[in-house]
C-alpha atoms as a PDB file:
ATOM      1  CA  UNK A   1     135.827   4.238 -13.811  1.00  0.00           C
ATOM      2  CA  UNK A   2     135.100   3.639 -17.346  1.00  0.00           C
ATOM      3  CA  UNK A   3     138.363   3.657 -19.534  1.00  0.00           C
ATOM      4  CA  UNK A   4     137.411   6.302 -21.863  1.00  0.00           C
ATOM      5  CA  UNK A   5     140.061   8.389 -24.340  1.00  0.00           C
ATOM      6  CA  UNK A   6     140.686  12.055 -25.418  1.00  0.00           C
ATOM      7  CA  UNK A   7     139.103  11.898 -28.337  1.00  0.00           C
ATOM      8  CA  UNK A   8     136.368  14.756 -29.591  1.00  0.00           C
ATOM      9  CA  UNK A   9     133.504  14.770 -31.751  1.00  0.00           C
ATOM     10  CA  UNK A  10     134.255  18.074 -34.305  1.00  0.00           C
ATOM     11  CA  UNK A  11     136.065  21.038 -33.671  1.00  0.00           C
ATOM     12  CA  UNK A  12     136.625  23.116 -30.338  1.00  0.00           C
ATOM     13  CA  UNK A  13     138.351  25.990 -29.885  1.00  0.00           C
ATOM     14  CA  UNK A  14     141.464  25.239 -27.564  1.00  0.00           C
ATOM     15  CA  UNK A  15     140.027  27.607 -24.809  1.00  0.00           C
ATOM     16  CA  UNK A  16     136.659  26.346 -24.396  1.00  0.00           C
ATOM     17  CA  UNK A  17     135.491  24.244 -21.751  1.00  0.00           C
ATOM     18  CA  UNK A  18     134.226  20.695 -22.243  1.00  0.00           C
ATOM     19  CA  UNK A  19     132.810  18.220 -19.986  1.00  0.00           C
ATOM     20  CA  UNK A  20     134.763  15.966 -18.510  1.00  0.00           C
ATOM     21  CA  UNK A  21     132.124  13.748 -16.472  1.00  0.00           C
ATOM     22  CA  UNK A  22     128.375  14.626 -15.440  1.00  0.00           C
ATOM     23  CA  UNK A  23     127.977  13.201 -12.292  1.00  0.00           C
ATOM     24  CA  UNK A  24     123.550  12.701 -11.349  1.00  0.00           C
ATOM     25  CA  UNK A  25     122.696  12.533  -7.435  1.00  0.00           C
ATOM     26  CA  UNK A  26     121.784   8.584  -6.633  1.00  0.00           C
ATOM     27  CA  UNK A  27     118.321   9.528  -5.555  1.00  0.00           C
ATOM     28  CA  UNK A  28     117.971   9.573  -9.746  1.00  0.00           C
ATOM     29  CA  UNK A  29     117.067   6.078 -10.478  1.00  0.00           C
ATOM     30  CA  UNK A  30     120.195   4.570 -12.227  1.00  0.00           C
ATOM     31  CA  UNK A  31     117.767   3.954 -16.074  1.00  0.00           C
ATOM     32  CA  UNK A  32     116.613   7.121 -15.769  1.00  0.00           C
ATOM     33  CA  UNK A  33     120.239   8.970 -15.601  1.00  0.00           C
ATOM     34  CA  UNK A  34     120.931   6.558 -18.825  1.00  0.00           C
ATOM     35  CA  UNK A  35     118.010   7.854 -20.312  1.00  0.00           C
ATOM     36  CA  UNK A  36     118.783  11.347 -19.644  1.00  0.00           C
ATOM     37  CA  UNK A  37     122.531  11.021 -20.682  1.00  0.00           C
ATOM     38  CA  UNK A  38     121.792   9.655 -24.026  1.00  0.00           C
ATOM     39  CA  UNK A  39     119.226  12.000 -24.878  1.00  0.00           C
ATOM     40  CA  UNK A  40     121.452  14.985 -24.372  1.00  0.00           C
ATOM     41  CA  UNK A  41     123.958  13.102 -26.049  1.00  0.00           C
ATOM     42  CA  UNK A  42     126.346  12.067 -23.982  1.00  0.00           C
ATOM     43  CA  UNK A  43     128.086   8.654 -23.052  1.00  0.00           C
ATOM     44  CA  UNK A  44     126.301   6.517 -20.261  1.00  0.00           C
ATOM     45  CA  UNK A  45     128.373   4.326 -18.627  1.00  0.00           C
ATOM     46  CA  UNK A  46     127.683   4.595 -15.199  1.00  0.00           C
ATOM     47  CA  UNK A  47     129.563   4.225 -12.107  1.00  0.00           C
ATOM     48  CA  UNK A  48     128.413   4.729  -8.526  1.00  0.00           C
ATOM     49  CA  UNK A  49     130.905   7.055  -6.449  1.00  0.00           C
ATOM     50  CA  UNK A  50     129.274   8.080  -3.449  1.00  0.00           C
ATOM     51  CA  UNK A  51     125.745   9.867  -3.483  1.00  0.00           C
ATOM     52  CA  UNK A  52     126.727  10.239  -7.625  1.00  0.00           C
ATOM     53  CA  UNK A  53     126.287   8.582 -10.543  1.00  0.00           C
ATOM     54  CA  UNK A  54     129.208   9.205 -12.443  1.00  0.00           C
ATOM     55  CA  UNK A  55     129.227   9.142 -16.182  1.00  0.00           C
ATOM     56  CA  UNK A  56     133.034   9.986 -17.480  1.00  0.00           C
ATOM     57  CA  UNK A  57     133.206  11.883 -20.645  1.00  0.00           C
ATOM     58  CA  UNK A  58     137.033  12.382 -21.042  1.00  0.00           C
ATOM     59  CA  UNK A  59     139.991  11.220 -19.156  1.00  0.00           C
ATOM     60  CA  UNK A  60     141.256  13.314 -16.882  1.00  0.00           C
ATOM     61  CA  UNK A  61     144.159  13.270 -18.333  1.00  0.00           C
ATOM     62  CA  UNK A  62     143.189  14.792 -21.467  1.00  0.00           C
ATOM     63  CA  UNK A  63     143.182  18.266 -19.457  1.00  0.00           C
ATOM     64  CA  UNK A  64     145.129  20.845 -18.201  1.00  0.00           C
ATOM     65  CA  UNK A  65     145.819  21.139 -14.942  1.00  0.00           C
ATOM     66  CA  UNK A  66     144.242  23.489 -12.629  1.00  0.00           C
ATOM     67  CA  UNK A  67     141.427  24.132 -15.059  1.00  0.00           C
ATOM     68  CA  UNK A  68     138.714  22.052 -13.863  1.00  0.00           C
ATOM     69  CA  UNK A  69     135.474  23.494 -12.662  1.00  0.00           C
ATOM     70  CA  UNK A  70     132.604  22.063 -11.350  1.00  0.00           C
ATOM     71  CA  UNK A  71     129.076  23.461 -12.617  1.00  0.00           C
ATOM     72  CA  UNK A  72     125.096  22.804 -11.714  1.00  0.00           C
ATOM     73  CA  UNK A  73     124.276  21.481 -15.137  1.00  0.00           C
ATOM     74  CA  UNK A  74     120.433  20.294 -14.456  1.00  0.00           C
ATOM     75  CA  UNK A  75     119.095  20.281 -10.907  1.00  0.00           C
ATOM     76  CA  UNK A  76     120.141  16.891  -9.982  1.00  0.00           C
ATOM     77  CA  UNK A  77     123.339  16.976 -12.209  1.00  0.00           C
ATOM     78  CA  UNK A  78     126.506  18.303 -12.011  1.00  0.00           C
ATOM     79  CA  UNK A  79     129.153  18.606 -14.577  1.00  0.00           C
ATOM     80  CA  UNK A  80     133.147  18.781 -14.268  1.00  0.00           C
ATOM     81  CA  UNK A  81     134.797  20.930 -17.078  1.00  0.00           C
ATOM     82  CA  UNK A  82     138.228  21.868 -17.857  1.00  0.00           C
ATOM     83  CA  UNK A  83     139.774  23.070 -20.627  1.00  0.00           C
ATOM     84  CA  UNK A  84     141.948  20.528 -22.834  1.00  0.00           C
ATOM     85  CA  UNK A  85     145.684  20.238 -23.750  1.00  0.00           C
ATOM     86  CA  UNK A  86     146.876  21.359 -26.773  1.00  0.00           C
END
């Protein structure tokens, strides 16, 4: 995956959710996910894990444990959220 940090664009509250990678089904071509990704402005480096496109946000390590969630975010996206450490 793409080496990517814990750093966050303005404030959050420390209970809130954020998205740690949006991952698009394959059957999106690959340009159009980019396209997609930077118009909701969001990173787009892409990797290809399975029947997903996966475009990591966050590290996973930026997170507390046991707080990740996975949610329908469009209908051929998903997105993983936790909540980060303080």
């Amino acid at each position: 995956m793409p080496r990517v940090g814990c750093k966050i664009k303005g404030r959050h509250d420390p209970d809130s959710m954020i998205v740690q990678t949006i991952k698009i089904e394959t059957s999106v071509p690959k340009h159009i996910a980019v396209s997609w990704l930077k118009d909701h402005g969001y990173k787009a480096r892409l990797e290809q894990l399975g029947n997903y496109w996966h475009a990591r946000q966050l590290d996973p390590s930026c997170f507390r444990k046991d707080t990740f969630r996975t949610i329908r975010f469009a209908p051929d996206a998903i997105a993983v959220i936790g909540k980060l450490k303080k």
